[in-house]
Protein backbone atom coordinates (compact mmCIF):
# COMPACT_ATOMS: atom_id res chain seq x y z
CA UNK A 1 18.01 5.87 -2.20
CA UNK A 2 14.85 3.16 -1.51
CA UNK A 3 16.03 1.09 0.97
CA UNK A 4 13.34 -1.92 2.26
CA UNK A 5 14.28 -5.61 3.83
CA UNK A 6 11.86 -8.06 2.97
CA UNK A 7 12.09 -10.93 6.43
CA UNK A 8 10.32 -14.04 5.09
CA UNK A 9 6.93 -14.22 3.36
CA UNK A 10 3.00 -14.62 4.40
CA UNK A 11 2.35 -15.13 0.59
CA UNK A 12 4.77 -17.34 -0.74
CA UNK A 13 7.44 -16.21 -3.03
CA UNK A 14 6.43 -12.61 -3.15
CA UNK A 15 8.40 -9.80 -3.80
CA UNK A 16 8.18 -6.54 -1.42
CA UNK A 17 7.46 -3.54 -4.12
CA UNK A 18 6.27 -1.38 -1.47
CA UNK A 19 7.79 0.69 1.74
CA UNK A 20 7.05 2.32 4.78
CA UNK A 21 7.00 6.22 4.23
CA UNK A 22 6.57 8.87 6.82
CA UNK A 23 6.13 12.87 7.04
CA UNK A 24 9.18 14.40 6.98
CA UNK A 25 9.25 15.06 10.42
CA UNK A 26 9.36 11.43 11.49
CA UNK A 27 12.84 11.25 13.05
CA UNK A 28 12.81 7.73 12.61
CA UNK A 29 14.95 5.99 9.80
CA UNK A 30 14.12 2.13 10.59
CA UNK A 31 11.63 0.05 12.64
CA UNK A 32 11.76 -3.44 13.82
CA UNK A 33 9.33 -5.69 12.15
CA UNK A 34 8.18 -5.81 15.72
CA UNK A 35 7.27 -2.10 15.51
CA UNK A 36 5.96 -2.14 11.92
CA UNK A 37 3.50 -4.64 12.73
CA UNK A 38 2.43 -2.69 15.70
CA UNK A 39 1.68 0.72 14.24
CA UNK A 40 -0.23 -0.61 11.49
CA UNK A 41 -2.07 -2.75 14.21
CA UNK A 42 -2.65 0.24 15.76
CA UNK A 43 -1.37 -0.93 19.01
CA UNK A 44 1.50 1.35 18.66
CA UNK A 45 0.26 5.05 18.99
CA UNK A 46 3.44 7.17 19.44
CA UNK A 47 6.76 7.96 17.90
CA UNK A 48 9.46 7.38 19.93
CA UNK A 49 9.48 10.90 20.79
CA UNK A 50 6.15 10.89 22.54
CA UNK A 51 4.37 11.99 19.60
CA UNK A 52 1.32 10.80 18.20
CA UNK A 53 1.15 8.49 15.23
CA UNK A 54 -1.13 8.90 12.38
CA UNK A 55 -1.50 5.67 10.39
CA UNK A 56 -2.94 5.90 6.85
CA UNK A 57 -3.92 3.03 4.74
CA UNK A 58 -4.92 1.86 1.80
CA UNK A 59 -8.58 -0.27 0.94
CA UNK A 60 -8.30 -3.76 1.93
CA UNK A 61 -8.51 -5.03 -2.17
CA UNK A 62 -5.98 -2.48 -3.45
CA UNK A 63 -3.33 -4.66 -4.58
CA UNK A 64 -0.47 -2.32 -2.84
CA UNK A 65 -1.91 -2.97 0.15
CA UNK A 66 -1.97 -6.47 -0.11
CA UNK A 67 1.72 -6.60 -0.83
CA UNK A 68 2.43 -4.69 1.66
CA UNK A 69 0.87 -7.00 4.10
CA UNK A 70 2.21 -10.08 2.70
CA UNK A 71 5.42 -8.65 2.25
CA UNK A 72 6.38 -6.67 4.23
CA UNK A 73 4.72 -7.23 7.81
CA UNK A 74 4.02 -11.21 6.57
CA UNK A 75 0.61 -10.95 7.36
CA UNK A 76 -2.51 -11.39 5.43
CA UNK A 77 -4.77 -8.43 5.35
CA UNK A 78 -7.84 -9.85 6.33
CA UNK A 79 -6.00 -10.42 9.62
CA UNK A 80 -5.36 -6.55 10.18
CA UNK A 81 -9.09 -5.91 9.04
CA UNK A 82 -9.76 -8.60 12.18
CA UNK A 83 -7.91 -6.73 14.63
CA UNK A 84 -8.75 -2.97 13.47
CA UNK A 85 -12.13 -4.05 13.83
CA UNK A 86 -11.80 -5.88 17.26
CA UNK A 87 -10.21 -2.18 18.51
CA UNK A 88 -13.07 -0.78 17.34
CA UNK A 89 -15.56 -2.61 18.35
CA UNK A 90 -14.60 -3.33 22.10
CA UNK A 91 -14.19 0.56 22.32
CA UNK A 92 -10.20 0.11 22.87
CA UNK A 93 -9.12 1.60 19.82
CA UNK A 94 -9.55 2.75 16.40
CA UNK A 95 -8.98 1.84 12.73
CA UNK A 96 -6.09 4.32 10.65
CA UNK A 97 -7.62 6.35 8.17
CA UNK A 98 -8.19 4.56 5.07
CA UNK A 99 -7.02 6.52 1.60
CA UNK A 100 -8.57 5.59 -1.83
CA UNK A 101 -5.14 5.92 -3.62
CA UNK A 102 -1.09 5.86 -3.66
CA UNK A 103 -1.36 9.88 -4.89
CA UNK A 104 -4.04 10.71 -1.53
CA UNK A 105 -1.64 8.54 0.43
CA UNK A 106 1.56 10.45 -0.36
CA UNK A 107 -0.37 13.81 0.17
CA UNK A 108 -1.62 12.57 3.03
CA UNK A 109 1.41 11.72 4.44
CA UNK A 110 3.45 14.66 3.23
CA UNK A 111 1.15 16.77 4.82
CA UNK A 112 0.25 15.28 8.14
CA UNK A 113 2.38 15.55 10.77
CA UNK A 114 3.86 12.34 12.87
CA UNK A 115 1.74 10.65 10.04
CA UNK A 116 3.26 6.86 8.60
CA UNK A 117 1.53 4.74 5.62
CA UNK A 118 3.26 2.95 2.73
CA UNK A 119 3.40 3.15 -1.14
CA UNK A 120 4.52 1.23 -4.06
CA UNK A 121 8.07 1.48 -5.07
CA UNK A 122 7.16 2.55 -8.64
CA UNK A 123 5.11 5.56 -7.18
CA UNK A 124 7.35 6.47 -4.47
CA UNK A 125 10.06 6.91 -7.33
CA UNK A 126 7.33 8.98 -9.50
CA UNK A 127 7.25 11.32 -7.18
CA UNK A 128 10.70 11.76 -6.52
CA UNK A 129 11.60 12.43 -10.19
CA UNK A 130 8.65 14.84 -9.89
CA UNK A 131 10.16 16.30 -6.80
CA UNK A 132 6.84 17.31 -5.79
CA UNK A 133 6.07 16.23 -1.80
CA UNK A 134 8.87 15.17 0.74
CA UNK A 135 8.52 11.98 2.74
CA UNK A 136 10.85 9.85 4.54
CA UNK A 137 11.14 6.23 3.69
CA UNK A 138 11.01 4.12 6.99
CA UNK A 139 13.57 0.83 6.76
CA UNK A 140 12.65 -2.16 8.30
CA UNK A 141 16.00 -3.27 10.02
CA UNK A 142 16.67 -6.67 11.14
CA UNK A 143 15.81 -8.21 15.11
CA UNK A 144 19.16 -7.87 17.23
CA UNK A 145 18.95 -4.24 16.40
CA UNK A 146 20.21 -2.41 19.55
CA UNK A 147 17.24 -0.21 20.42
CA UNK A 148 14.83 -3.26 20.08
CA UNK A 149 13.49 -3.66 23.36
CA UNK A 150 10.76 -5.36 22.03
CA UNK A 151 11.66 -8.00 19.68
C-alpha cells in the first residue's frame, strides 16, 4: 500500500503524485515534514540509527521533482537549488547526487544502502507490478508525532 500526506501547498492547489522512497534497509516508516525538509536540505546526514544518509535527486526541471517540492516539502525548488549551493559553496556541505530519471532513481535507491530519494506514484506502482527492485516508501506523518523532537 502507497501511503503519502500532503500538509498544505507551496504551489497552490496541487496534488502530491510523488513519495519519499528509501533502500530497503531504511528502518524508518515515516518522517516529520520537519525531517523531510531536512534530508533533502542536506542538513540532515544520518538515519536515526547513526547511519549515513544518501540523498538522490532528480534535475531541477523534471516535473517529478517539482511536485515533489511543491507538494510534498511545500517548497519551491529553486529554493533547495539556493541552499544546496550555499553548502557547497561555503565548504559546509554538499549537494545529493542528482539522477537523470525515475528508473536511475529507483535503482539507485534499491541499491544504495541508507540511500532516500522520491518517485512518482505512477512509477513507484510500475515497478511494483513488475516486482523488480524493493524499496520502502517513507510516510510523512503529521507534527505532534511522539518522536518529533524537532518540530
Amino acid at each position: 500500500m502507497i501511503v503519502f500526506a500532503p500538509l498544505g501547498s507551496a504551489g497552490g492547489n496541487l496534488t502530491p503524485t510523488s513519495v519519499i522512497i528509501a533502500n530497503a534497509n531504511v528502518i524508518e516508516t515515516s518522517v516529520s515534514l520537519y525531517q523531510a525538509k531536512s534530508f533533502f536540505g542536506m542538513k540532515q546526514l544520518q538515519w536515526s540509527n547513526g547511519k549515513s544518509v544518501r540523498v538522490f535527486v532528480l534535475a531541477d526541471h523534471h516535473l517529478t521533482h517539482i511536485n515533489f517540492c511543491k507538494t510534498i516539502l511545500n517548497v519551491f525548488p529553486y529554493q533547495l537549488r539556493v541552499a544546496w549551493d550555499r553548502l557547497v559553496f561555503s565548504g559546509t556541505g554538499q549537494s545529493p547526487t542528482q539522477v537523470n530519471s525515475e528508473d536511475e532513481m529507483l535503482s539507485r535507491i534499491a541499491n544504495t544502502p541508507n540511500a532516500i530519494g522520491y518517485v512518482s506514484v505512477q512509477k513507484l506502482l510500475e515497478y511494483e507490478q513488475k516486482k523488480t527492485i524493493k524499496v520502502n516508501v517513507i510516510e510523512i506523518r503529521e507534527v505532534g508525532h511522539a518522536s518529533d523532537s524537532q518540530s
